[in-house]
PDB file of N, CA and C in Angstrom:
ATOM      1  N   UNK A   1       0.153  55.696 -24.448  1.00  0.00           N
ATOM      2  CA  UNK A   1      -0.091  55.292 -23.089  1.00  0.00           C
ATOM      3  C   UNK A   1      -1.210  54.266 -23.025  1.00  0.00           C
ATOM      4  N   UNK A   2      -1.878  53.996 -23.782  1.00  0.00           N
ATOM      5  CA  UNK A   2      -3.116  53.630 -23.720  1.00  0.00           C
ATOM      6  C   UNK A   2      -2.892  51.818 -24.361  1.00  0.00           C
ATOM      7  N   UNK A   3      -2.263  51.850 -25.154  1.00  0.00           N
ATOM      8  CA  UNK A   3      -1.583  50.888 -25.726  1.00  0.00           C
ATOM      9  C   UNK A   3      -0.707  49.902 -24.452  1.00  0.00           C
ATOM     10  N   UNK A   4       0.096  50.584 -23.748  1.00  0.00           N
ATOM     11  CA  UNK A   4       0.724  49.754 -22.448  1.00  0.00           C
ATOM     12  C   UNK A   4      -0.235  49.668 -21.535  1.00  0.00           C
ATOM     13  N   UNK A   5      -1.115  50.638 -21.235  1.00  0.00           N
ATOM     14  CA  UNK A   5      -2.081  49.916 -20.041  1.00  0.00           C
ATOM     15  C   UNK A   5      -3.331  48.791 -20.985  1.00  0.00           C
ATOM     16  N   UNK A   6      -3.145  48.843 -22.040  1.00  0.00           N
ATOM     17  CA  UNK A   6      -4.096  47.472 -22.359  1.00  0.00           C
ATOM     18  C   UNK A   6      -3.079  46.319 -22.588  1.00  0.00           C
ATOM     19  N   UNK A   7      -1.686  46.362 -22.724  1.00  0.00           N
ATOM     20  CA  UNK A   7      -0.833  45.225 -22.780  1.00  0.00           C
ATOM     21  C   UNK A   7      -0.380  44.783 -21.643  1.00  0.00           C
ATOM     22  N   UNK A   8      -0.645  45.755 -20.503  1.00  0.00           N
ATOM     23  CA  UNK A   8      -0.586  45.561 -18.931  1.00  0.00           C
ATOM     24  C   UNK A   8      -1.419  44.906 -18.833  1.00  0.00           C
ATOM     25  N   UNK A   9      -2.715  45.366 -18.950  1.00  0.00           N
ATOM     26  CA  UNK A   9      -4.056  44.514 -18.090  1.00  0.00           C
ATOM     27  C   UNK A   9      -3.891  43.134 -18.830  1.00  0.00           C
ATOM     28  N   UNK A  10      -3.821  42.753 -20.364  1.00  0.00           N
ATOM     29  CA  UNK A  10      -4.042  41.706 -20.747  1.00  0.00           C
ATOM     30  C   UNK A  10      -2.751  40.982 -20.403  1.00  0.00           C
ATOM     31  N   UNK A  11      -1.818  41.343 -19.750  1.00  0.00           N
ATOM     32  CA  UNK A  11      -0.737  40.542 -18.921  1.00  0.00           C
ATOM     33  C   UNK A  11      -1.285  39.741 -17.650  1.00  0.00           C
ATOM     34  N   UNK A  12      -2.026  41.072 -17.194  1.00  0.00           N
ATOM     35  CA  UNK A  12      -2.309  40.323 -15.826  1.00  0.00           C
ATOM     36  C   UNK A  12      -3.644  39.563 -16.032  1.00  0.00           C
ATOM     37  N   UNK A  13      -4.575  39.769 -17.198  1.00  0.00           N
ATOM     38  CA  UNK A  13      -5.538  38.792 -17.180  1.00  0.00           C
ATOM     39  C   UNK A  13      -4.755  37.075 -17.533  1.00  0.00           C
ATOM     40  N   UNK A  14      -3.775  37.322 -18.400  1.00  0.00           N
ATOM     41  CA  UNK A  14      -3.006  36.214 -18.583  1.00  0.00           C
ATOM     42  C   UNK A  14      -2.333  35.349 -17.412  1.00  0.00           C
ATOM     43  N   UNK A  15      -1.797  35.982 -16.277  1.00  0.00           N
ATOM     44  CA  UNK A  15      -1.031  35.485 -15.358  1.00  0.00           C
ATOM     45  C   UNK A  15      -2.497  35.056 -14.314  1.00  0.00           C
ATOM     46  N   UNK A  16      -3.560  35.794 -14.362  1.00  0.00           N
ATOM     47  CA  UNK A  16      -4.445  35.250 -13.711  1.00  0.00           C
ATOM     48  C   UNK A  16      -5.142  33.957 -13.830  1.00  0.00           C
ATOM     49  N   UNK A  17      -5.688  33.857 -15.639  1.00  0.00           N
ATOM     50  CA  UNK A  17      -5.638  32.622 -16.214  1.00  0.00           C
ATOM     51  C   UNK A  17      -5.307  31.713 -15.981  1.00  0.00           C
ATOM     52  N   UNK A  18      -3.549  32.084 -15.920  1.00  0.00           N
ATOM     53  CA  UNK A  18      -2.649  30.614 -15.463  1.00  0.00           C
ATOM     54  C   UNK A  18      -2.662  29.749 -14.478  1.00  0.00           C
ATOM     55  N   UNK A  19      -3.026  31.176 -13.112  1.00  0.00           N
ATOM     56  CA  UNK A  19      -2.715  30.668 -11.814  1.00  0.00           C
ATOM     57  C   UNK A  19      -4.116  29.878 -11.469  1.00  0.00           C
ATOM     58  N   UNK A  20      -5.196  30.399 -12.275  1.00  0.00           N
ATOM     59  CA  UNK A  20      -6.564  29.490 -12.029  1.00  0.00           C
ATOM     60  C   UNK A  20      -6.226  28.166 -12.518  1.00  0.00           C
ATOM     61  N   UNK A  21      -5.966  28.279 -13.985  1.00  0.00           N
ATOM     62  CA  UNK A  21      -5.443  27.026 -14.774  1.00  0.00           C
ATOM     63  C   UNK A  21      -4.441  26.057 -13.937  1.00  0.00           C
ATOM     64  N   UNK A  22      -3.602  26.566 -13.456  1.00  0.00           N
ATOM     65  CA  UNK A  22      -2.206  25.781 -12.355  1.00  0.00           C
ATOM     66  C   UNK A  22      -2.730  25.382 -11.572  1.00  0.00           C
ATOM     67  N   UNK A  23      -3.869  26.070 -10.697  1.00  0.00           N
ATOM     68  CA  UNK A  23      -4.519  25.580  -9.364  1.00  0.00           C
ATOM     69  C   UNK A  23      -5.479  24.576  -9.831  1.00  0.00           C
ATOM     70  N   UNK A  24      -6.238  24.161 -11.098  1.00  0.00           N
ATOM     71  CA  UNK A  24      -6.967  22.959 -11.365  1.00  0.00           C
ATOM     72  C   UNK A  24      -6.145  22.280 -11.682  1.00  0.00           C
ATOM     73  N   UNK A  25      -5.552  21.791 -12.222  1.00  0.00           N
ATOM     74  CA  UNK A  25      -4.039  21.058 -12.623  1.00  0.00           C
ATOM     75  C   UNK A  25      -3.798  20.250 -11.307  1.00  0.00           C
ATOM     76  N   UNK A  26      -3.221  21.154 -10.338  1.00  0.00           N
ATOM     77  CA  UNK A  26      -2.656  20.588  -8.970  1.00  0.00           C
ATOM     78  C   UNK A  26      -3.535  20.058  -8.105  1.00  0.00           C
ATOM     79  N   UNK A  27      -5.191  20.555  -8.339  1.00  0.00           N
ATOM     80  CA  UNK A  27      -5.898  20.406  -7.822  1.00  0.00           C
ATOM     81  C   UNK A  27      -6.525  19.048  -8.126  1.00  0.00           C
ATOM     82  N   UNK A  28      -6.774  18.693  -9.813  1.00  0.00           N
ATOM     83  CA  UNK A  28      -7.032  17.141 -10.356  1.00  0.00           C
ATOM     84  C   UNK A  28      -6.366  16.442  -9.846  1.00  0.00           C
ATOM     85  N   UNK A  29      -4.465  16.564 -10.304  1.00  0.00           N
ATOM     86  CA  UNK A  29      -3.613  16.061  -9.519  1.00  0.00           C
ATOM     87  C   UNK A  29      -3.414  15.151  -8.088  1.00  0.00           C
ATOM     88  N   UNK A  30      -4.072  15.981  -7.410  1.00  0.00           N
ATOM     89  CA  UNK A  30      -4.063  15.639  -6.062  1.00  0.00           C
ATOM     90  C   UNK A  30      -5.488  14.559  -5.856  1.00  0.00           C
ATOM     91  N   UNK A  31      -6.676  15.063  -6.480  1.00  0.00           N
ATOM     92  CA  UNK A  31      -7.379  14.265  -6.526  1.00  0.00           C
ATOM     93  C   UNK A  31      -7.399  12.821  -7.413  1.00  0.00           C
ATOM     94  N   UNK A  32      -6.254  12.710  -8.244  1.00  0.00           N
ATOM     95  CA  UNK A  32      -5.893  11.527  -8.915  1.00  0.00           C
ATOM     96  C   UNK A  32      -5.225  10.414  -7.910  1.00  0.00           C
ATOM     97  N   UNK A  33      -4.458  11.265  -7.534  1.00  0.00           N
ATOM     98  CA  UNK A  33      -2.992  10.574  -6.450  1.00  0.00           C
ATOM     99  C   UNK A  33      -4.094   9.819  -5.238  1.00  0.00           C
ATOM    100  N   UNK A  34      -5.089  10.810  -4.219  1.00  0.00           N
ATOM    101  CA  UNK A  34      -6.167  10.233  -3.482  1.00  0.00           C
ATOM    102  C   UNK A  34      -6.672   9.088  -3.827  1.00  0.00           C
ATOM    103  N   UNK A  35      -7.230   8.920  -4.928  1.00  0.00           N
ATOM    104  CA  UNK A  35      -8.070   7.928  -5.277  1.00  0.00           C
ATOM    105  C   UNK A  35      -7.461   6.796  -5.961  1.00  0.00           C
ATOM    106  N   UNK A  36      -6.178   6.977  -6.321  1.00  0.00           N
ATOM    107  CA  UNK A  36      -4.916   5.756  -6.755  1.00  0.00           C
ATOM    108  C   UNK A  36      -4.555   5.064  -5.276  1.00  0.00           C
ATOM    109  N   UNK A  37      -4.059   6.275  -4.189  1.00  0.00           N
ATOM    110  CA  UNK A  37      -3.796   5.363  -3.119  1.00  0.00           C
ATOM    111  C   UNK A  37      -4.934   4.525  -2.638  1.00  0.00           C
ATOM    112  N   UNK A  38      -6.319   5.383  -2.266  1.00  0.00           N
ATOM    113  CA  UNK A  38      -7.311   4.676  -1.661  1.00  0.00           C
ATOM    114  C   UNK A  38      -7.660   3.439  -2.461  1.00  0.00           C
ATOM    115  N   UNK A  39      -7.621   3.479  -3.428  1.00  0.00           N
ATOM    116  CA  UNK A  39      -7.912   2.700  -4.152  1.00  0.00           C
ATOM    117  C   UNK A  39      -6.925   0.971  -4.016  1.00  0.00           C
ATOM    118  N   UNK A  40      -5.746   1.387  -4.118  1.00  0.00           N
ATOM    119  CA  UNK A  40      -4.854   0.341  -3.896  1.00  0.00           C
ATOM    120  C   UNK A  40      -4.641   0.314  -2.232  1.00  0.00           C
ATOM    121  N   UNK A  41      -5.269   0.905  -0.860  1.00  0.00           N
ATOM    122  CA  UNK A  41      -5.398   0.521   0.444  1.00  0.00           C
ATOM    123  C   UNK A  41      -6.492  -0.437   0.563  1.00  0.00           C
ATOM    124  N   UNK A  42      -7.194  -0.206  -0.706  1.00  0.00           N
ATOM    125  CA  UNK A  42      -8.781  -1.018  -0.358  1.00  0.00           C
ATOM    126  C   UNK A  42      -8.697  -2.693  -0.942  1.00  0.00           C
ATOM    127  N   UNK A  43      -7.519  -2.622  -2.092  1.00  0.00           N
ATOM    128  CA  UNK A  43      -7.371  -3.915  -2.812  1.00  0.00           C
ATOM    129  C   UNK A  43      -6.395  -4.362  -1.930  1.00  0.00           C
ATOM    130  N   UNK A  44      -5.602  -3.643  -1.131  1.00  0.00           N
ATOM    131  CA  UNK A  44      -4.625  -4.587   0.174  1.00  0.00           C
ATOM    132  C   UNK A  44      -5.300  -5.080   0.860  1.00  0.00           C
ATOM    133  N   UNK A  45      -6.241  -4.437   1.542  1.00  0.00           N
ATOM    134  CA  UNK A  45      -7.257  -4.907   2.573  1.00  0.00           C
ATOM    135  C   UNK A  45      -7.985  -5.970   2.266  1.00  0.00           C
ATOM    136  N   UNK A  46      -8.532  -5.977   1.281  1.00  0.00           N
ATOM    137  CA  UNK A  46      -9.431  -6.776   0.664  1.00  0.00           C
ATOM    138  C   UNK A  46      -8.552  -8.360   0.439  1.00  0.00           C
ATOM    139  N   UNK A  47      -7.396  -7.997   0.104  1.00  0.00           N
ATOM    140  CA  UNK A  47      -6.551  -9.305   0.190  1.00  0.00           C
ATOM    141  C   UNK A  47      -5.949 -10.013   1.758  1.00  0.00           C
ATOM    142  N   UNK A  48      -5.488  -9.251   2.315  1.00  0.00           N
ATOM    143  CA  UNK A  48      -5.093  -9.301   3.349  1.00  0.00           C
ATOM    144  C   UNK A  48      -6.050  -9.940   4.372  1.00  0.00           C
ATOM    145  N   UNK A  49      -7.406  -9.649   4.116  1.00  0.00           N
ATOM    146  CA  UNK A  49      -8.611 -10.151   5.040  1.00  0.00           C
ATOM    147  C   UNK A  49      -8.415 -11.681   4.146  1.00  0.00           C
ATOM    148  N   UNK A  50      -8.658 -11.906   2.944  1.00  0.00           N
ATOM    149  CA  UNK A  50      -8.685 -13.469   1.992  1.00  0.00           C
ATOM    150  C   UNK A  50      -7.432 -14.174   2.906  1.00  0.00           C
ATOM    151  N   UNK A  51      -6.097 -13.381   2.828  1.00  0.00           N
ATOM    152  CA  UNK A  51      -5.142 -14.370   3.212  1.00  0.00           C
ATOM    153  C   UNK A  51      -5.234 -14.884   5.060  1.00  0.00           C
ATOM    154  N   UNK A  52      -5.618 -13.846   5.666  1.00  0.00           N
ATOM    155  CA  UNK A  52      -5.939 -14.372   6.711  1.00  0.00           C
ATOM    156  C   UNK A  52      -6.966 -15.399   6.946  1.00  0.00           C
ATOM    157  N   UNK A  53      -7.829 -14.998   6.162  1.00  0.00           N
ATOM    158  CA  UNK A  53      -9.029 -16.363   6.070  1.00  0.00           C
ATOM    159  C   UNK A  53      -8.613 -17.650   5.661  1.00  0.00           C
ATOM    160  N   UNK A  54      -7.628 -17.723   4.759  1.00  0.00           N
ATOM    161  CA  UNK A  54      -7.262 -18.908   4.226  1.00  0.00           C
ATOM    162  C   UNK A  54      -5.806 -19.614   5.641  1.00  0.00           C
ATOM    163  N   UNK A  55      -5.379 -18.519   5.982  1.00  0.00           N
ATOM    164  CA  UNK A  55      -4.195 -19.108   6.371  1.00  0.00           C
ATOM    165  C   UNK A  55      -4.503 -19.591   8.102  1.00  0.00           C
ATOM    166  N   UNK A  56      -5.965 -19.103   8.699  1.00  0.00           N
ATOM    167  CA  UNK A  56      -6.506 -19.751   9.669  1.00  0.00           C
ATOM    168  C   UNK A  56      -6.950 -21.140   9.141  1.00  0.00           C
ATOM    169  N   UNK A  57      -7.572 -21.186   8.462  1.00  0.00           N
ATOM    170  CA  UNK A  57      -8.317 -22.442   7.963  1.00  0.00           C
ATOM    171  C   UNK A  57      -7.553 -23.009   7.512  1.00  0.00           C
ATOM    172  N   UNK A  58      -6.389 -23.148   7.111  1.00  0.00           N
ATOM    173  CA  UNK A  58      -5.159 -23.740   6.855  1.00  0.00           C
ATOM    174  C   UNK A  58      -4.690 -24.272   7.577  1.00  0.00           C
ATOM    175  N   UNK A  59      -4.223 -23.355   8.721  1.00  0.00           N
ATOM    176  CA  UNK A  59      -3.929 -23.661  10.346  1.00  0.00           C
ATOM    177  C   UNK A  59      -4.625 -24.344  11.011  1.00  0.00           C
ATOM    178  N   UNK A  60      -5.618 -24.137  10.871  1.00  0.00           N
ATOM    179  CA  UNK A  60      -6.524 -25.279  11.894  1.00  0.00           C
ATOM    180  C   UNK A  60      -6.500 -26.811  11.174  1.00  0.00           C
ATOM    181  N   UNK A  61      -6.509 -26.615   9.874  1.00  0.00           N
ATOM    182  CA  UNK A  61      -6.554 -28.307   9.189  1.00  0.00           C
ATOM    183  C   UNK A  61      -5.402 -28.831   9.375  1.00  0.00           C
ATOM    184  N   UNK A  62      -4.044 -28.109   9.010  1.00  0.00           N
ATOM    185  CA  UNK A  62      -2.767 -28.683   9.400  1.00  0.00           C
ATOM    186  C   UNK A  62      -2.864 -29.176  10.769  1.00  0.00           C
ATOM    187  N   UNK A  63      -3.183 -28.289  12.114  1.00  0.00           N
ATOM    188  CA  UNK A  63      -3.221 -28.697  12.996  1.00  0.00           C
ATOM    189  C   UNK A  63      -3.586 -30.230  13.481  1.00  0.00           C
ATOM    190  N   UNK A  64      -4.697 -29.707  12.966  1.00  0.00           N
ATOM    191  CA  UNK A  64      -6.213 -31.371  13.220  1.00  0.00           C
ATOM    192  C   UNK A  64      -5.435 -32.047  12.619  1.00  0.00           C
ATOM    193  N   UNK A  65      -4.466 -32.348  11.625  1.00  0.00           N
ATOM    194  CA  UNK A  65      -3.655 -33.471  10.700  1.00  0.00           C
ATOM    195  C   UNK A  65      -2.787 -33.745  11.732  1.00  0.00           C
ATOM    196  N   UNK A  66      -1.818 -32.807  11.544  1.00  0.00           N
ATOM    197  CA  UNK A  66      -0.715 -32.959  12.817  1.00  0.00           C
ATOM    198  C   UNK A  66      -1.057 -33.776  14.219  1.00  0.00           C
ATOM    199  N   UNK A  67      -2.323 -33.585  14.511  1.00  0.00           N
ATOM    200  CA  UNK A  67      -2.965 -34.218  15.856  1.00  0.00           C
ATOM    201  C   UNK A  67      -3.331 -35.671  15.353  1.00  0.00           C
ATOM    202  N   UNK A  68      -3.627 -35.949  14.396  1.00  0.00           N
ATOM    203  CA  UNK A  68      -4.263 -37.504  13.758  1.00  0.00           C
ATOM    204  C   UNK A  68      -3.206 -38.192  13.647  1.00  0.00           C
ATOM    205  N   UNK A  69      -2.050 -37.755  13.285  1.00  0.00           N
ATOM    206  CA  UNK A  69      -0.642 -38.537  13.323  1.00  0.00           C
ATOM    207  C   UNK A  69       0.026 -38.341  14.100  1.00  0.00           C
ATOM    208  N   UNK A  70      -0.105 -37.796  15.304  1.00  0.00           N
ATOM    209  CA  UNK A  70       0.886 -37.714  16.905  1.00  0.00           C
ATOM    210  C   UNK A  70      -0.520 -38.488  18.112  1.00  0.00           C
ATOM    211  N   UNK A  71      -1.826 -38.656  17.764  1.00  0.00           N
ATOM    212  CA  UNK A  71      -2.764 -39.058  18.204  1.00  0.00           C
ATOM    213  C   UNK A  71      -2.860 -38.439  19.403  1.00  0.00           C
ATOM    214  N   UNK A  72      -2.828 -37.446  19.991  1.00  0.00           N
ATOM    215  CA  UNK A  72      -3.384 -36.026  20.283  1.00  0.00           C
ATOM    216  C   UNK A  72      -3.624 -34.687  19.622  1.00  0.00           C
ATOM    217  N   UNK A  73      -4.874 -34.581  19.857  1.00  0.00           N
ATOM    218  CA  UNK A  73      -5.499 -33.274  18.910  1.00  0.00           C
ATOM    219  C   UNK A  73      -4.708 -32.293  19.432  1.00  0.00           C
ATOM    220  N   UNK A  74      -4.271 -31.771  20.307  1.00  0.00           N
ATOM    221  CA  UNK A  74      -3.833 -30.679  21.281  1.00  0.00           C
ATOM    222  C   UNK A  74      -2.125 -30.403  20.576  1.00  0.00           C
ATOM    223  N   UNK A  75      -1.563 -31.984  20.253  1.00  0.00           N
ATOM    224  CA  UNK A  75      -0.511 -32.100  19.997  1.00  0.00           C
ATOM    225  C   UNK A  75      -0.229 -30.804  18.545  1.00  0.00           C
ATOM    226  N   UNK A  76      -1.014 -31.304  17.581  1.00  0.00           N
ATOM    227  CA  UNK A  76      -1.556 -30.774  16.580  1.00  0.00           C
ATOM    228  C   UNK A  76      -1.018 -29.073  16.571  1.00  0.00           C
ATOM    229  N   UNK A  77      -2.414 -29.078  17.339  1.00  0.00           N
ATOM    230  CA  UNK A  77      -1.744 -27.453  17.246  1.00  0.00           C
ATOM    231  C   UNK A  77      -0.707 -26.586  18.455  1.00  0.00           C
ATOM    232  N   UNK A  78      -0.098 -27.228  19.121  1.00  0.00           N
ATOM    233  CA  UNK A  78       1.141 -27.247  19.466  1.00  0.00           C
ATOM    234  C   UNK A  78       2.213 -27.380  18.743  1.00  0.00           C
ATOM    235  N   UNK A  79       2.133 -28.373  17.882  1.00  0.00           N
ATOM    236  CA  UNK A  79       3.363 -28.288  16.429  1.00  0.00           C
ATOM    237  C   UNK A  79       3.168 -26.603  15.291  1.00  0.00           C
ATOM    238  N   UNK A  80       1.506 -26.620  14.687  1.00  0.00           N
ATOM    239  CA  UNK A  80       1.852 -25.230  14.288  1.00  0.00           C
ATOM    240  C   UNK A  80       2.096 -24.028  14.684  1.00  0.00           C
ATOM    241  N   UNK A  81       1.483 -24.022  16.654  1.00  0.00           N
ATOM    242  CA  UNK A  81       2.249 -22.669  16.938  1.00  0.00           C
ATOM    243  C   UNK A  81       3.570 -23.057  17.121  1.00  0.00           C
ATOM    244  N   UNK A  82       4.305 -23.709  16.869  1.00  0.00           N
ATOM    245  CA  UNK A  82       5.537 -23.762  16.848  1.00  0.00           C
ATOM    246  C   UNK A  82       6.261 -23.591  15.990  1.00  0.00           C
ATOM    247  N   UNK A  83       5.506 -23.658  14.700  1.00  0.00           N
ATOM    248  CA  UNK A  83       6.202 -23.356  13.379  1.00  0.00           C
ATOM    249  C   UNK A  83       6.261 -22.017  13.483  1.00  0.00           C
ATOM    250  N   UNK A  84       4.941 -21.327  13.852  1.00  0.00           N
ATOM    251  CA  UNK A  84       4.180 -19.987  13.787  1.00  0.00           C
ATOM    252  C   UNK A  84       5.989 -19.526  14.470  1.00  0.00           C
ATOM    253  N   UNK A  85       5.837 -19.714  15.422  1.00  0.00           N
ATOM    254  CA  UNK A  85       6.886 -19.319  16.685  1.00  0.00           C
ATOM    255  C   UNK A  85       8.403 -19.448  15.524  1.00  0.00           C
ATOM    256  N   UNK A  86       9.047 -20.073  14.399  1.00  0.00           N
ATOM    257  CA  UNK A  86       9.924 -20.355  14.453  1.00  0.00           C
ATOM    258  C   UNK A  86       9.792 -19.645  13.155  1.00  0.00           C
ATOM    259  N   UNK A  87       9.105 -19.332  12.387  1.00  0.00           N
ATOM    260  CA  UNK A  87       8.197 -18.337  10.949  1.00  0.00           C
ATOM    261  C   UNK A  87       8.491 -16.870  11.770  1.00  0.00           C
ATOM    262  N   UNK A  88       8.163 -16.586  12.760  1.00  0.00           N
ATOM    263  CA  UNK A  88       8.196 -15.198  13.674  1.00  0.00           C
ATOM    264  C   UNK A  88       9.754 -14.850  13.958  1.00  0.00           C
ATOM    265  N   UNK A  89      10.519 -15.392  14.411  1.00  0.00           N
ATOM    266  CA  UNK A  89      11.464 -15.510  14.474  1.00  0.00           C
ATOM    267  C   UNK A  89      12.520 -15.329  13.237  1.00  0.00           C
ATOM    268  N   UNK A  90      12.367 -16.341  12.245  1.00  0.00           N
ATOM    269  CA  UNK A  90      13.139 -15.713  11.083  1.00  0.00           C
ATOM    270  C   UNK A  90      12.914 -14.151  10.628  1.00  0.00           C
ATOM    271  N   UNK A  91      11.404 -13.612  10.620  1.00  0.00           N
ATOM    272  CA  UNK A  91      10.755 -12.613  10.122  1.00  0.00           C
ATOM    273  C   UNK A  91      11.798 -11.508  11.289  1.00  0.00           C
ATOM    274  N   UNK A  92      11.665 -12.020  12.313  1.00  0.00           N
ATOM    275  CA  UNK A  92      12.204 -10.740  13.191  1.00  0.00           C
ATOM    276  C   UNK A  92      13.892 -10.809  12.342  1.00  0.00           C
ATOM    277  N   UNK A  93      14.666 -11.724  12.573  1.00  0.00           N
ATOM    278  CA  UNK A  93      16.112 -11.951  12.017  1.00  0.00           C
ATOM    279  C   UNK A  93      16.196 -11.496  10.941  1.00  0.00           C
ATOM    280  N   UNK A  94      15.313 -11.095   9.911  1.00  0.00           N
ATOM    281  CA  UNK A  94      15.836 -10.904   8.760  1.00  0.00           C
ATOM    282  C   UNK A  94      14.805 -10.051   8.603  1.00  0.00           C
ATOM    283  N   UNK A  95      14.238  -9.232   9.242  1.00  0.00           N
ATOM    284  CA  UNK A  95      13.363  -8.308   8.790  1.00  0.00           C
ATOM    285  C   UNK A  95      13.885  -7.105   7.921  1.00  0.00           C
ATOM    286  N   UNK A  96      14.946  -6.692   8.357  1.00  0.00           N
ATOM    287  CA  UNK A  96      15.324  -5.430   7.528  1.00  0.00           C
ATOM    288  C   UNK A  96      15.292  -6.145   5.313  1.00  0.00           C
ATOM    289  N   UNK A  97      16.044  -7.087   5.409  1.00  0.00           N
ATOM    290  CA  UNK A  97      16.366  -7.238   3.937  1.00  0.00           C
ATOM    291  C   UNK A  97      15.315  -7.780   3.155  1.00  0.00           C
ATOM    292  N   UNK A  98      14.367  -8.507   4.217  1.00  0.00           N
ATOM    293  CA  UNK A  98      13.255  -9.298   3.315  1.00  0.00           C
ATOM    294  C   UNK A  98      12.096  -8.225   3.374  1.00  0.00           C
ATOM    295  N   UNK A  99      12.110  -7.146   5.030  1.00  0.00           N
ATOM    296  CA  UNK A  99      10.563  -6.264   4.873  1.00  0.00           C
ATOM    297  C   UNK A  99      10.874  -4.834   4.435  1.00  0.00           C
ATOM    298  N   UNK A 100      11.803  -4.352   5.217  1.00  0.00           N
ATOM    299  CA  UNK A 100      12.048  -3.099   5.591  1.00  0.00           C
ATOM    300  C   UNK A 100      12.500  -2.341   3.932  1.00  0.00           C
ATOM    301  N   UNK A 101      13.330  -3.288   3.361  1.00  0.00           N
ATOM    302  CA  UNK A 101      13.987  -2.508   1.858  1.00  0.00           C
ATOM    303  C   UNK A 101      13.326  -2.691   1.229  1.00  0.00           C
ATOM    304  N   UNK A 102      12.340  -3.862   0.895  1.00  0.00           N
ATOM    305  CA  UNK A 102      11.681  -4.198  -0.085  1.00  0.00           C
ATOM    306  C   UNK A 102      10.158  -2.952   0.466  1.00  0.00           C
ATOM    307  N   UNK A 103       9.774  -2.845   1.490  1.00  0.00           N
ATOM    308  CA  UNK A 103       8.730  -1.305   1.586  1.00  0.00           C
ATOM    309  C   UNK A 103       9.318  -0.145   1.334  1.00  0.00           C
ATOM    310  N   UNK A 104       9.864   0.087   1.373  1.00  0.00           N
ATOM    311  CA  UNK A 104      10.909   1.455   1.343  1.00  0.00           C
ATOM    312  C   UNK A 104      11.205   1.416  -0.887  1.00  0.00           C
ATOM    313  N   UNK A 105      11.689   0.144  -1.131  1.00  0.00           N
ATOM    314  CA  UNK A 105      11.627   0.328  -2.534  1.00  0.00           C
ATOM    315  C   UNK A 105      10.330   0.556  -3.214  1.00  0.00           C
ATOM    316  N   UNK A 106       9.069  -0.169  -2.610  1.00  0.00           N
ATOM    317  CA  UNK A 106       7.891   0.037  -3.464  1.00  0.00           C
ATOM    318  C   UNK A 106       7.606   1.881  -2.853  1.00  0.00           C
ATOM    319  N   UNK A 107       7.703   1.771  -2.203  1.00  0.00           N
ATOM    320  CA  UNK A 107       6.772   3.784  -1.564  1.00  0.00           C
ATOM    321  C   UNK A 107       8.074   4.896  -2.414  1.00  0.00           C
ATOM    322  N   UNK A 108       9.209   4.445  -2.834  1.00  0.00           N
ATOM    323  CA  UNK A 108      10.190   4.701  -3.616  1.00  0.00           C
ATOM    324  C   UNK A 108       9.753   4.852  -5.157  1.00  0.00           C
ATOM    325  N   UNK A 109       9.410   3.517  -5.247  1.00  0.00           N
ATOM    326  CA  UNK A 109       8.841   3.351  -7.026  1.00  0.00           C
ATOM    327  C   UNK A 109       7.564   4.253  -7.325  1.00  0.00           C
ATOM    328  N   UNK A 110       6.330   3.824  -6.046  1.00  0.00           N
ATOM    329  CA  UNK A 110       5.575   4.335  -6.350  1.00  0.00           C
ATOM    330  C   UNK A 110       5.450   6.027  -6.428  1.00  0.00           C
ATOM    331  N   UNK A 111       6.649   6.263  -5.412  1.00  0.00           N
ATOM    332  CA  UNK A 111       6.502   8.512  -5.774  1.00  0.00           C
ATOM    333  C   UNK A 111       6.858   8.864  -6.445  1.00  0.00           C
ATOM    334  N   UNK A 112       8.193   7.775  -7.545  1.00  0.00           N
ATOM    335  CA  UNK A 112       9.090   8.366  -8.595  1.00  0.00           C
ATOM    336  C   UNK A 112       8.212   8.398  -9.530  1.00  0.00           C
ATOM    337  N   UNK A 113       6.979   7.162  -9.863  1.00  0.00           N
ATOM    338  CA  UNK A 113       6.565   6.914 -10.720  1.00  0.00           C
ATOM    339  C   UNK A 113       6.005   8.052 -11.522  1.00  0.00           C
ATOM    340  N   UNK A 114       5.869   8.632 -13.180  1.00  0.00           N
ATOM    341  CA  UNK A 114       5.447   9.377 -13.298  1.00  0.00           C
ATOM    342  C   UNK A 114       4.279   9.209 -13.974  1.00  0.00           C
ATOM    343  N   UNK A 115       2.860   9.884 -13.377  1.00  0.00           N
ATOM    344  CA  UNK A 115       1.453  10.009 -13.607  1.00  0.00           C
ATOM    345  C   UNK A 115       1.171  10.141 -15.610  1.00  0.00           C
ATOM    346  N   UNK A 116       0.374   9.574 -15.771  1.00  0.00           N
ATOM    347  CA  UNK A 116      -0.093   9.821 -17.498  1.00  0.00           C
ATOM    348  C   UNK A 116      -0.642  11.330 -16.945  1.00  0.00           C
TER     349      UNK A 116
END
């Protein structure tokens, strides 16, 4: 008798083990996955602020050009919100195949992907 209640207890010290062991596991886990996303929200951002910076200052020089060769400044940037306007437009027309699948494939890649 004495023999099964010590192969009992050292069962359940074993299954206890595990479930501590399983719960740091899932627990690193989760703290890996956190700091992969935050990590890659912060390098979007960080770009996303550059491209806007560049693509105002872009905009405004095209503009001022556009205005030097129609010889109204105003003209200028009346031609790029018009591009803007006709850039918006395709984006809406074709949003599903150029935005919608191509996000849906990366948040796809990135959950299948499997962790080192």
């Amino acid at each position: 008798m004495e023999a099964k209640t010590t192969t009992l207890e050292s069962l359940f010290e074993n299954v206890e083990q595990y479930s501590k062991t399983s719960f740091e596991l899932y627990k690193h886990k989760a703290i890996f996955e956190i700091a992969a996303l935050t990590s890659s929200l912060a390098v979007r951002f960080i770009l996303s602020i550059v491209v806007a910076l560049v693509s105002l200052f872009a905009s405004i020089g095209l503009a001022l050009w556009f205005g030097e060769m129609m010889t109204k400044t105003y003209y200028g940037y009346f031609a790029v919100a018009l591009m803007y306007v006709l850039i918006g437009i395709l984006l809406f027309l074709f949003r599903k195949p150029w935005i919608k699948t191509q996000m849906n494939n990366t948040v796809i890649k990135s959950m299948l992907k499997q962790n080192p």
